[in-house]
PDB file of N, CA and C in Angstrom:
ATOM      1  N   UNK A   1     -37.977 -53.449 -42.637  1.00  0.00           N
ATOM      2  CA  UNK A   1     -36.608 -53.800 -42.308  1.00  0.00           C
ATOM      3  C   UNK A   1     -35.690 -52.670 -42.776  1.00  0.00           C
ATOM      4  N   UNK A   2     -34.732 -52.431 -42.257  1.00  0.00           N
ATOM      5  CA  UNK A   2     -33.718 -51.363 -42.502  1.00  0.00           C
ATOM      6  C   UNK A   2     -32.758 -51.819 -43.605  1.00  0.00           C
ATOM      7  N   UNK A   3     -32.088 -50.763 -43.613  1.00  0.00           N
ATOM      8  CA  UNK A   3     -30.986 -51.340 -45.186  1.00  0.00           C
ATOM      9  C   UNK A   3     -29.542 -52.190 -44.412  1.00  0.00           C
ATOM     10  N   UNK A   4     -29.465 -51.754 -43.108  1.00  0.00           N
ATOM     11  CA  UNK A   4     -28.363 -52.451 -42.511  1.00  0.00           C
ATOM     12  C   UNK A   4     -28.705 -53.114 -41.932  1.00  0.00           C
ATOM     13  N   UNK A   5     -29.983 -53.823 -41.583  1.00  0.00           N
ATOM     14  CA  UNK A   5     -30.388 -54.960 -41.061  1.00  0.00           C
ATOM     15  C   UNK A   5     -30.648 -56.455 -41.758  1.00  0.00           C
ATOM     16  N   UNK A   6     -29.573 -57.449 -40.995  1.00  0.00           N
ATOM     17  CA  UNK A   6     -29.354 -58.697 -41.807  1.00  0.00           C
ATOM     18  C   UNK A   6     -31.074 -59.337 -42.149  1.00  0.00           C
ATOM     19  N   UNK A   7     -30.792 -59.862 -43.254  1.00  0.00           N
ATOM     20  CA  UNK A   7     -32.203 -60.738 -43.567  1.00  0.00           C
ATOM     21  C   UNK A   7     -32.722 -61.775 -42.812  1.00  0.00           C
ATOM     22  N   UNK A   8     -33.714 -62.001 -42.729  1.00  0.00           N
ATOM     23  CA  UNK A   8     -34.393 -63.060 -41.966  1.00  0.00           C
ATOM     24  C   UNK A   8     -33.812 -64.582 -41.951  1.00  0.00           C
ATOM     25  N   UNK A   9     -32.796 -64.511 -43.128  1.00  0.00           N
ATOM     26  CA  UNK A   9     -32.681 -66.146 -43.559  1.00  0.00           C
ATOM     27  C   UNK A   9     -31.181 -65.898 -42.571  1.00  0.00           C
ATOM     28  N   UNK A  10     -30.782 -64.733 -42.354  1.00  0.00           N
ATOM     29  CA  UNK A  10     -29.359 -64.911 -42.182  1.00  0.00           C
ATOM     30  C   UNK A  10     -29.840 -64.996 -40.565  1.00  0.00           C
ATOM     31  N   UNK A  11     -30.603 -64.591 -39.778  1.00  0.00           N
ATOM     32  CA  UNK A  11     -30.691 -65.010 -38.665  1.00  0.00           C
ATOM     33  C   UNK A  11     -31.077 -66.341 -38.344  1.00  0.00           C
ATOM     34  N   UNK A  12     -32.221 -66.703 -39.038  1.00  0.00           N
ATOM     35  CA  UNK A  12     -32.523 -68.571 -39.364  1.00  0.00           C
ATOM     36  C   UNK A  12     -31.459 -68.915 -39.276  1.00  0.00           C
ATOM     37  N   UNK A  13     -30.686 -68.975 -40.454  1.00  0.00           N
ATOM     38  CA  UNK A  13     -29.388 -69.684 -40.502  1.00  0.00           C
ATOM     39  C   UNK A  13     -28.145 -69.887 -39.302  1.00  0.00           C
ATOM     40  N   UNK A  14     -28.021 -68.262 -38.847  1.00  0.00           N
ATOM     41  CA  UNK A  14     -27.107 -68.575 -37.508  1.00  0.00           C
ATOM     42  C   UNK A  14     -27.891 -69.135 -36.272  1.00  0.00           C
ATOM     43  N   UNK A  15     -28.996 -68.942 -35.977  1.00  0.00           N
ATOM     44  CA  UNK A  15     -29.896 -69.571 -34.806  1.00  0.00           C
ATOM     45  C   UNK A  15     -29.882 -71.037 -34.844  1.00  0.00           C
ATOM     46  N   UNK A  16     -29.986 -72.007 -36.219  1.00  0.00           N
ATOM     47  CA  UNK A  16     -29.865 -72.661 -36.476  1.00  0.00           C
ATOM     48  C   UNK A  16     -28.482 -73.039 -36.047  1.00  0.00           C
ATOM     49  N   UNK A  17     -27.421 -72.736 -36.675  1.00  0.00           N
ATOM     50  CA  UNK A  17     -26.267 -73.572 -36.159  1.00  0.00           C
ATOM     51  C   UNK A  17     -25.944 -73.114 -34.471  1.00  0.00           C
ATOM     52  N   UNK A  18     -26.790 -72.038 -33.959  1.00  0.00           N
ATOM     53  CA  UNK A  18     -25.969 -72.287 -32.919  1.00  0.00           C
ATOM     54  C   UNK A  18     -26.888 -73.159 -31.659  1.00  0.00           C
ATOM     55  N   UNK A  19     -28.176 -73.505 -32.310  1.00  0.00           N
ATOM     56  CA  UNK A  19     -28.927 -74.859 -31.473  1.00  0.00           C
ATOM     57  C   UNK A  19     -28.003 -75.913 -31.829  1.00  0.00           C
ATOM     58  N   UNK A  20     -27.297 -76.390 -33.441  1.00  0.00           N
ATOM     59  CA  UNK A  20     -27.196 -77.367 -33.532  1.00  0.00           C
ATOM     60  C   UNK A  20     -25.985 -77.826 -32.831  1.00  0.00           C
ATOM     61  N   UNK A  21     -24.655 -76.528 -32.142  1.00  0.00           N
ATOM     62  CA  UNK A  21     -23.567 -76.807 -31.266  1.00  0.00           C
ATOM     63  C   UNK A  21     -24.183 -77.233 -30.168  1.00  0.00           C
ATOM     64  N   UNK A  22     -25.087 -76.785 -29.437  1.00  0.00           N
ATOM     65  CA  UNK A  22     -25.900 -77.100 -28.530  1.00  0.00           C
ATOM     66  C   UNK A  22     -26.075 -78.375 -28.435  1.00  0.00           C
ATOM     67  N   UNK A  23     -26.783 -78.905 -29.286  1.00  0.00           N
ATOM     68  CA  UNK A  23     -27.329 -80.281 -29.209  1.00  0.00           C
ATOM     69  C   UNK A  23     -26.232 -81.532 -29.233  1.00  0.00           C
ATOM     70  N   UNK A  24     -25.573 -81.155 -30.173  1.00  0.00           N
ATOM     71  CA  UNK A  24     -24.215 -81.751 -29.995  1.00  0.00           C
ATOM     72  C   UNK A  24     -23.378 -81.718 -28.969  1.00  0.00           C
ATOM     73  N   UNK A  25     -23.144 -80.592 -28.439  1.00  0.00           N
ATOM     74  CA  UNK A  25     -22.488 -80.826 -26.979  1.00  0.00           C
ATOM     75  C   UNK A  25     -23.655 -81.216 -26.139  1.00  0.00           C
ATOM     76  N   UNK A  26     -24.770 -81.082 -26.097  1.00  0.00           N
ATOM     77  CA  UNK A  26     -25.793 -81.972 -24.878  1.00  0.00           C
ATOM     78  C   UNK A  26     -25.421 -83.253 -24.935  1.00  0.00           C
ATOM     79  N   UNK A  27     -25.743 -83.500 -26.248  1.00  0.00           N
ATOM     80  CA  UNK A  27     -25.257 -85.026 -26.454  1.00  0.00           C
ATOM     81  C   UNK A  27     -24.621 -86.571 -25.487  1.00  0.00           C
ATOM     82  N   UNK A  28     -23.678 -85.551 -25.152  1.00  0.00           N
ATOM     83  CA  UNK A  28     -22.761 -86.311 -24.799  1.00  0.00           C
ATOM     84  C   UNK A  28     -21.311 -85.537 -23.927  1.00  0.00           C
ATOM     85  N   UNK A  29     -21.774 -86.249 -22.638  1.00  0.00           N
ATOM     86  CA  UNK A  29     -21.052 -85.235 -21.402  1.00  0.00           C
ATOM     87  C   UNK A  29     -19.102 -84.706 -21.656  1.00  0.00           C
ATOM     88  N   UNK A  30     -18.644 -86.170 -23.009  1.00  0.00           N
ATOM     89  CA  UNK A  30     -17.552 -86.219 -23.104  1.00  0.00           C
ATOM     90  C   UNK A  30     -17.341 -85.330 -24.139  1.00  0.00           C
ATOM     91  N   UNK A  31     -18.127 -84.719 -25.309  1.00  0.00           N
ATOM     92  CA  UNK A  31     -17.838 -83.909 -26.125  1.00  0.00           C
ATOM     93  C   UNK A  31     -16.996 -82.903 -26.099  1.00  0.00           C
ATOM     94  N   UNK A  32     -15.904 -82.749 -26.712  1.00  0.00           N
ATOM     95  CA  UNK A  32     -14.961 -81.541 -26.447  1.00  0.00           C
ATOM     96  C   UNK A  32     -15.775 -80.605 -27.571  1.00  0.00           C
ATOM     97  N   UNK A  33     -16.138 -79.382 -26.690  1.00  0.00           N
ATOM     98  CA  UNK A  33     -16.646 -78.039 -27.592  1.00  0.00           C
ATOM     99  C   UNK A  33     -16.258 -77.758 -28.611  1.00  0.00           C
ATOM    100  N   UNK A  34     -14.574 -77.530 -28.570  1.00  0.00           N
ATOM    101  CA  UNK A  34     -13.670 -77.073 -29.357  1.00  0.00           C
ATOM    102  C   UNK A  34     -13.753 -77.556 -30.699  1.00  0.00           C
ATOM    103  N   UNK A  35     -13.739 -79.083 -30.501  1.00  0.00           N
ATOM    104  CA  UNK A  35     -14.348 -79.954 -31.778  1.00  0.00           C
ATOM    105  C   UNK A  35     -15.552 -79.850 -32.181  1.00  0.00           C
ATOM    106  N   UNK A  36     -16.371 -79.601 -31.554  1.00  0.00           N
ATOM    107  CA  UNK A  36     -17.396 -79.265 -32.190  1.00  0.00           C
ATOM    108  C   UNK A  36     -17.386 -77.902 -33.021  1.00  0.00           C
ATOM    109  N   UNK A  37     -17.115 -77.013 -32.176  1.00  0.00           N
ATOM    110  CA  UNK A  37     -17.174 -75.669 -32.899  1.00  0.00           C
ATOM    111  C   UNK A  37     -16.177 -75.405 -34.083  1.00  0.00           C
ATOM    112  N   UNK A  38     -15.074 -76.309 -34.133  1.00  0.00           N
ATOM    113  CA  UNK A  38     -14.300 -76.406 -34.975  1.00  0.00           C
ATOM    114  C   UNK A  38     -14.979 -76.780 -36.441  1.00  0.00           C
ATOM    115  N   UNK A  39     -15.412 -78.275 -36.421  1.00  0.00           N
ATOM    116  CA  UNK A  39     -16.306 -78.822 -36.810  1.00  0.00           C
ATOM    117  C   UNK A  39     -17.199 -78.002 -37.602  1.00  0.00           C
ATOM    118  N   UNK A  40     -18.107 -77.389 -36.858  1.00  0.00           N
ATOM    119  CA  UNK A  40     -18.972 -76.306 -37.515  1.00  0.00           C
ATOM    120  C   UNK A  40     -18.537 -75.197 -38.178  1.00  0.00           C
ATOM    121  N   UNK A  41     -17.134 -74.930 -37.924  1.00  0.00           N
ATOM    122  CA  UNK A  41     -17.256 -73.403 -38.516  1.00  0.00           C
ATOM    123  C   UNK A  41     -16.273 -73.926 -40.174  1.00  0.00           C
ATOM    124  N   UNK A  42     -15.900 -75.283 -40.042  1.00  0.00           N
ATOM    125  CA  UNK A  42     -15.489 -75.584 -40.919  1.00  0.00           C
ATOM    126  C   UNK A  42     -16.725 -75.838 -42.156  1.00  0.00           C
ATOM    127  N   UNK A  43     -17.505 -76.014 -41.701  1.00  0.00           N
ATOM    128  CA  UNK A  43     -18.651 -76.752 -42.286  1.00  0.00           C
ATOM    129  C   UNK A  43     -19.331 -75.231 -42.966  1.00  0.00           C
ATOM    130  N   UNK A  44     -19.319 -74.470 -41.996  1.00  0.00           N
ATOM    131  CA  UNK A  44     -19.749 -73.017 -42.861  1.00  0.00           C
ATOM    132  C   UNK A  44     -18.754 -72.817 -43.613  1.00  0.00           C
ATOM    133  N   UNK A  45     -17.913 -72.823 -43.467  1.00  0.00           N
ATOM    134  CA  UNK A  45     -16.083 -72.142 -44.373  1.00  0.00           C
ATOM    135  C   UNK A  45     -16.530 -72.881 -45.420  1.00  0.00           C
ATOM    136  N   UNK A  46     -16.769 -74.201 -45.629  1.00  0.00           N
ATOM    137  CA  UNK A  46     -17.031 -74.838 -47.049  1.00  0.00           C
ATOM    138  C   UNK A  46     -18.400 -74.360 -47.703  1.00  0.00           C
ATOM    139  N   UNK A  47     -19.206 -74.044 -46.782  1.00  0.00           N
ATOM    140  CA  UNK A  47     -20.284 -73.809 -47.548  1.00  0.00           C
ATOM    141  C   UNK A  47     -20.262 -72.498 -48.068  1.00  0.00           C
ATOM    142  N   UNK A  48     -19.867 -71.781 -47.383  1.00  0.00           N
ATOM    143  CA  UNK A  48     -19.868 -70.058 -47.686  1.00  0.00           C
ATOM    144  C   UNK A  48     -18.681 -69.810 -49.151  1.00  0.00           C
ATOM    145  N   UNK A  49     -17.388 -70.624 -49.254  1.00  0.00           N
ATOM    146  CA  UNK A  49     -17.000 -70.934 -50.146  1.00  0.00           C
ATOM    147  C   UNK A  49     -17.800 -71.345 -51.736  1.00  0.00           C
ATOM    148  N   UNK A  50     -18.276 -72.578 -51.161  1.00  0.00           N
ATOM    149  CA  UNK A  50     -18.920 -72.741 -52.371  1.00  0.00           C
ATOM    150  C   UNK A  50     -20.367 -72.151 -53.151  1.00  0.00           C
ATOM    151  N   UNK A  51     -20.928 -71.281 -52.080  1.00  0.00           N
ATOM    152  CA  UNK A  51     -21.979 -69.897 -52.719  1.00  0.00           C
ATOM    153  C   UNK A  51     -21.156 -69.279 -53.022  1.00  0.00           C
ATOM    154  N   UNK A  52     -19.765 -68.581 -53.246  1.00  0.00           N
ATOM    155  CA  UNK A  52     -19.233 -67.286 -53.779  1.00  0.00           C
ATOM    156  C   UNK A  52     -17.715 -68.062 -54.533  1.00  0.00           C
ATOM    157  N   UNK A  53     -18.681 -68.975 -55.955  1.00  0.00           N
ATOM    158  CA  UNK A  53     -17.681 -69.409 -57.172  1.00  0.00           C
ATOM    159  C   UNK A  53     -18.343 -68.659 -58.016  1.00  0.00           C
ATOM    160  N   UNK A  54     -17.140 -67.861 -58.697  1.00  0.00           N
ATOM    161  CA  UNK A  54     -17.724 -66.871 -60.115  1.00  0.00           C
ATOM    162  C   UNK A  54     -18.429 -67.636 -60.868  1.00  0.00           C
ATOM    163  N   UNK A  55     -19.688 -67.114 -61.576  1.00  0.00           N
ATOM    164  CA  UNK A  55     -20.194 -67.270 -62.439  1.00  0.00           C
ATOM    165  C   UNK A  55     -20.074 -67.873 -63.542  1.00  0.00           C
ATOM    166  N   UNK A  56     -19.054 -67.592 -64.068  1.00  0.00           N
ATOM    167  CA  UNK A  56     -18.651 -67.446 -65.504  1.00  0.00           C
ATOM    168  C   UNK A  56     -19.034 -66.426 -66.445  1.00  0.00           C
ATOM    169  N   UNK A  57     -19.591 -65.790 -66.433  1.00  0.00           N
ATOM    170  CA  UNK A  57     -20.576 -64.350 -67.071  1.00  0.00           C
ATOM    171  C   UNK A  57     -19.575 -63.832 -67.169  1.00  0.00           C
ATOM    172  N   UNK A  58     -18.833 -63.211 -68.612  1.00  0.00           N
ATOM    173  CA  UNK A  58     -17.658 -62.067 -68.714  1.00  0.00           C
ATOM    174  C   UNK A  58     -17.810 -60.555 -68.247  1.00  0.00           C
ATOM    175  N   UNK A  59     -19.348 -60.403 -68.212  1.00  0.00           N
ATOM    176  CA  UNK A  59     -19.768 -59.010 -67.524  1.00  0.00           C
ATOM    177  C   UNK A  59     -20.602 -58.785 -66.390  1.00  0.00           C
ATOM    178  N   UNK A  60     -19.936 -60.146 -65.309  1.00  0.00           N
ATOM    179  CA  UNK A  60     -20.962 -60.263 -64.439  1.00  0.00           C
ATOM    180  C   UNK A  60     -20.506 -58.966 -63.311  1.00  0.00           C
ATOM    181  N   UNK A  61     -21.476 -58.308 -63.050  1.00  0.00           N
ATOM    182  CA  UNK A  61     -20.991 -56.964 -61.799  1.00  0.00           C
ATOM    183  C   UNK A  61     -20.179 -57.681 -60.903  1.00  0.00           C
ATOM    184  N   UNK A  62     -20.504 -59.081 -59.968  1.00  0.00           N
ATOM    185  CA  UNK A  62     -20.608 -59.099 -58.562  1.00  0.00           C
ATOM    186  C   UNK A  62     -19.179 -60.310 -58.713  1.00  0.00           C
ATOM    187  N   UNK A  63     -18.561 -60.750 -59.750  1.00  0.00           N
ATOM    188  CA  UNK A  63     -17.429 -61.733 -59.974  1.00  0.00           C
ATOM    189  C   UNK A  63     -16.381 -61.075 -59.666  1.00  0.00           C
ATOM    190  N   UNK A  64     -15.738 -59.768 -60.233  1.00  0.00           N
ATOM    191  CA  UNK A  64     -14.509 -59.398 -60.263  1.00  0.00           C
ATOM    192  C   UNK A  64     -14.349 -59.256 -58.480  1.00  0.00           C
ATOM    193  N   UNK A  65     -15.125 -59.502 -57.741  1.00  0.00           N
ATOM    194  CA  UNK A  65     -14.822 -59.859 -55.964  1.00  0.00           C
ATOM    195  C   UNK A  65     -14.385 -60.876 -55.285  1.00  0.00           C
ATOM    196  N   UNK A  66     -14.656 -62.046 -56.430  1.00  0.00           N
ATOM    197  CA  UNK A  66     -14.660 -63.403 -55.854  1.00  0.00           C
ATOM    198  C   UNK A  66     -14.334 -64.148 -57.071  1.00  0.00           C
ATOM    199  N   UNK A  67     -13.400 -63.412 -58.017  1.00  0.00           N
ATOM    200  CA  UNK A  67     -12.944 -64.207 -59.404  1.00  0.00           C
ATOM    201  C   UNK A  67     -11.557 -64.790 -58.899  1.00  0.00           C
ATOM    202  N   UNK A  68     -10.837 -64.916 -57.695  1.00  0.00           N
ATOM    203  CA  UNK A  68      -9.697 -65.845 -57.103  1.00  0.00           C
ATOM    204  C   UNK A  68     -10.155 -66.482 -56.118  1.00  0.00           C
ATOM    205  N   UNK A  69      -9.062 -67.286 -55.709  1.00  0.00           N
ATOM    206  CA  UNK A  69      -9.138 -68.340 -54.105  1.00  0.00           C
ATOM    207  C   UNK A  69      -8.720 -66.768 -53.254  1.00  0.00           C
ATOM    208  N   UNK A  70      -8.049 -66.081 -53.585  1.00  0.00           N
ATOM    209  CA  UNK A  70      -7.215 -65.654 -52.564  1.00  0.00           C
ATOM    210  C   UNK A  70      -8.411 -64.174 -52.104  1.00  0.00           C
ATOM    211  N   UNK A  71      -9.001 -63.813 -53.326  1.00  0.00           N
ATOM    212  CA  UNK A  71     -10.158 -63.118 -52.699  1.00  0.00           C
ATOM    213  C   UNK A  71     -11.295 -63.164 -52.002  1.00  0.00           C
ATOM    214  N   UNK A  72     -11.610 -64.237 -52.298  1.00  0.00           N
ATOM    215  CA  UNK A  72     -12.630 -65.179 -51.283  1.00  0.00           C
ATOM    216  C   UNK A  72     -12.333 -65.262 -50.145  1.00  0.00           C
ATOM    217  N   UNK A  73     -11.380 -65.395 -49.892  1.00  0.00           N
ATOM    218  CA  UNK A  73     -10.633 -65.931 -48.521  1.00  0.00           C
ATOM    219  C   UNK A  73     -10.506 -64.338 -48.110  1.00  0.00           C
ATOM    220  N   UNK A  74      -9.970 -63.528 -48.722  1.00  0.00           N
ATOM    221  CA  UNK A  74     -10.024 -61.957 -47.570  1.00  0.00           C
ATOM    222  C   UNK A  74     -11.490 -61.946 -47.739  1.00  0.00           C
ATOM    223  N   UNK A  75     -12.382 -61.975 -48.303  1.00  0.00           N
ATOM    224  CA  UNK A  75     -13.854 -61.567 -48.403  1.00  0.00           C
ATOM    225  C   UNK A  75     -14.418 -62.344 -46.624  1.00  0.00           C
ATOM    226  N   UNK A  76     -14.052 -63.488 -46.584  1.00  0.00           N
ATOM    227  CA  UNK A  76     -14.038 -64.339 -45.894  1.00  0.00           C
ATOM    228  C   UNK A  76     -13.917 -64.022 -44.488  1.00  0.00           C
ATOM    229  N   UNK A  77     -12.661 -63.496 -44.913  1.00  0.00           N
ATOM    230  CA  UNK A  77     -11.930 -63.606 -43.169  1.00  0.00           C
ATOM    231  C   UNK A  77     -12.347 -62.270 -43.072  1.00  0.00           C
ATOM    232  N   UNK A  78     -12.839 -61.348 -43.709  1.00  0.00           N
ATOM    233  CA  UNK A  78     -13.169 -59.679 -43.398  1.00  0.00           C
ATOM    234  C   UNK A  78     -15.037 -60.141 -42.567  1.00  0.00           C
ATOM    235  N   UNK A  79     -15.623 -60.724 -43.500  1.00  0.00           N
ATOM    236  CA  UNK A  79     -16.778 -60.846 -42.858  1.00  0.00           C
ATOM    237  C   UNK A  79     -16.640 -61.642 -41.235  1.00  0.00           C
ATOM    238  N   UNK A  80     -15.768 -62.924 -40.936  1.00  0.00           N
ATOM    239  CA  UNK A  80     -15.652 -63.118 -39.933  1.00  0.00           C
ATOM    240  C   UNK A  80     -15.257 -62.714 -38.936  1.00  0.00           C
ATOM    241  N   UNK A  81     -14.250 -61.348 -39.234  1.00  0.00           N
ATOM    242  CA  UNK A  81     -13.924 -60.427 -38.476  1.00  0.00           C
ATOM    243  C   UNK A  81     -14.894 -59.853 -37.567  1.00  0.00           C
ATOM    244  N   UNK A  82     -15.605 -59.620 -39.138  1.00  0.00           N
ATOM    245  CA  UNK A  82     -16.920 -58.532 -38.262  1.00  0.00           C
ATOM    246  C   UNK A  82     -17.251 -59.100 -37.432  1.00  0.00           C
ATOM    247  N   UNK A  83     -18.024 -60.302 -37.944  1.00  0.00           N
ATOM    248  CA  UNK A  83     -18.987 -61.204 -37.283  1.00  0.00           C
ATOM    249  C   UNK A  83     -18.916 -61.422 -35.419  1.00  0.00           C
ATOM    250  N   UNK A  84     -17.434 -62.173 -35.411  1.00  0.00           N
ATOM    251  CA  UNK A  84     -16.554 -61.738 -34.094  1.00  0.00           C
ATOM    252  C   UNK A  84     -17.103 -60.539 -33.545  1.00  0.00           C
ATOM    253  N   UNK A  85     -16.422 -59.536 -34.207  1.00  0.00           N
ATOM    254  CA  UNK A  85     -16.540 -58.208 -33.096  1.00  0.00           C
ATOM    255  C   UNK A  85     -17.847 -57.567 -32.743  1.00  0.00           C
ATOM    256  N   UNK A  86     -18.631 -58.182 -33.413  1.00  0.00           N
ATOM    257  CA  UNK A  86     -19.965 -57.732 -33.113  1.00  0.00           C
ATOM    258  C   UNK A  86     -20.800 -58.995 -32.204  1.00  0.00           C
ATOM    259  N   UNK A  87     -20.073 -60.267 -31.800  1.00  0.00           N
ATOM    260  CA  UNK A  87     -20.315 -60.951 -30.528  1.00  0.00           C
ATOM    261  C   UNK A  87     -20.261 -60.844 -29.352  1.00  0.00           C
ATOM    262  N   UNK A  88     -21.469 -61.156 -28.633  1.00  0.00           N
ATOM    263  CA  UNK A  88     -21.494 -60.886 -27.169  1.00  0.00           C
ATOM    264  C   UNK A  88     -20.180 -61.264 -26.571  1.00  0.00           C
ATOM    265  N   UNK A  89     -19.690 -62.012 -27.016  1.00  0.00           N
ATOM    266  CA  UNK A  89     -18.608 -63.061 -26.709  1.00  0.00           C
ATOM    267  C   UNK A  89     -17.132 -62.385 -27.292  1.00  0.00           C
ATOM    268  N   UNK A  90     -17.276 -61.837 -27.792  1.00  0.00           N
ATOM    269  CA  UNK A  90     -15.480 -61.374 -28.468  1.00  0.00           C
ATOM    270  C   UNK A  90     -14.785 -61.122 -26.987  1.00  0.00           C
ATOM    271  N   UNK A  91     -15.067 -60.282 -26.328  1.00  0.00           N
ATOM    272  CA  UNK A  91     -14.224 -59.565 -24.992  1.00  0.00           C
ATOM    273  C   UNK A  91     -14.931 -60.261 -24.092  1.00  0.00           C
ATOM    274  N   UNK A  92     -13.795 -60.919 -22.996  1.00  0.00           N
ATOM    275  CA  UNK A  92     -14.543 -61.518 -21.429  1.00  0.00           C
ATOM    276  C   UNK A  92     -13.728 -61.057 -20.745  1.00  0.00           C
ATOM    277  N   UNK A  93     -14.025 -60.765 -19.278  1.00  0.00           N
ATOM    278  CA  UNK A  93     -13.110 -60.052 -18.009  1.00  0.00           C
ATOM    279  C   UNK A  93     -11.993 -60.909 -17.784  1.00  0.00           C
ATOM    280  N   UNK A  94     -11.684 -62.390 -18.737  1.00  0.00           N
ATOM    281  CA  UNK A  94     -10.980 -63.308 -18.194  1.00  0.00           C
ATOM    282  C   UNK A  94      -9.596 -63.085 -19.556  1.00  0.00           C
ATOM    283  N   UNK A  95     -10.089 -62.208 -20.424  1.00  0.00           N
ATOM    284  CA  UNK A  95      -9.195 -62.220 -21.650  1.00  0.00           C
ATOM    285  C   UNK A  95      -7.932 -61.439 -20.802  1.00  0.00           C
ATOM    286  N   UNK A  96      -7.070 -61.569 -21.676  1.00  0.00           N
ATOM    287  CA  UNK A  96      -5.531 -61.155 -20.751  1.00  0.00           C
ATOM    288  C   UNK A  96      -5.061 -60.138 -21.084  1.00  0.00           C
ATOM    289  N   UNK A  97      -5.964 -59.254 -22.064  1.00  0.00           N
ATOM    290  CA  UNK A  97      -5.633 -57.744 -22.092  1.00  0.00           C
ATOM    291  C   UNK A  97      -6.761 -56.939 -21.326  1.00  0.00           C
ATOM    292  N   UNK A  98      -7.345 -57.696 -20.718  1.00  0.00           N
ATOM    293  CA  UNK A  98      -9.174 -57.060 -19.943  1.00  0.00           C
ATOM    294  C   UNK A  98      -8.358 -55.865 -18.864  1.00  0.00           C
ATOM    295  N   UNK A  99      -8.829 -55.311 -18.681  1.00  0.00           N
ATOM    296  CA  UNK A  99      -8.338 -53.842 -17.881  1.00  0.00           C
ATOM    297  C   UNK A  99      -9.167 -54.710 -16.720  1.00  0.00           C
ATOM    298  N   UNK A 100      -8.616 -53.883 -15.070  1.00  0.00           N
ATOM    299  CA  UNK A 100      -9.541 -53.625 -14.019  1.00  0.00           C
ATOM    300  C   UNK A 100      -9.100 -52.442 -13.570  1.00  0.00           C
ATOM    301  N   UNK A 101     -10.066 -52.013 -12.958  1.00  0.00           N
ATOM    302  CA  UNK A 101     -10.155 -50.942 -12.064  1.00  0.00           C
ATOM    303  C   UNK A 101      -9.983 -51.059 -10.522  1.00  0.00           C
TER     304      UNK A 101
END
């Protein structure tokens, strides 16, 4: 595996939630997506939150990143950034800054 290549668990993990939007919208013809996906990404936001609470360790290396609410939350919204822009899905020909030729 490469040094910039995500770990095995982190692909598990997203493959995983994105069968489980799936199944949930199969579900049921009336399901609004939106809620669902809402739903889910809330459900990561809490979880991803609560893996990155400091330690308590006064000399822990990896705390002074995630020793506030308010750093967590840019840590947060920087990784989801990425995450986004590196989706098949970020840009569609239907978005309203899409160029044509």
């Amino acid at each position: 595996m490469e040094l910039d290549e995500p770990p095995l668990e982190f692909d598990d993990a997203a493959e995983r939630m994105i069968e489980l939007g799936n199944r949930l919208i199969d579900a049921d013809d009336e399901t609004d997506r939106w809620e669902v996906a809402s739903g889910l990404l809330a459900g990561a936001v809490h979880f991803w939150l609560y893996t990155r609470q400091p330690c308590g360790e006064p000399y822990c290396e990896s705390c002074p990143d995630i020793d506030t609410a308010d750093k967590r939350v840019r840590l947060l919204i920087e990784e989801v950034r990425r995450f986004a822009q590196e989706s098949e899905y970020f840009h569609t020909p239907l978005d309203a800054d899409a160029g044509s030729a």
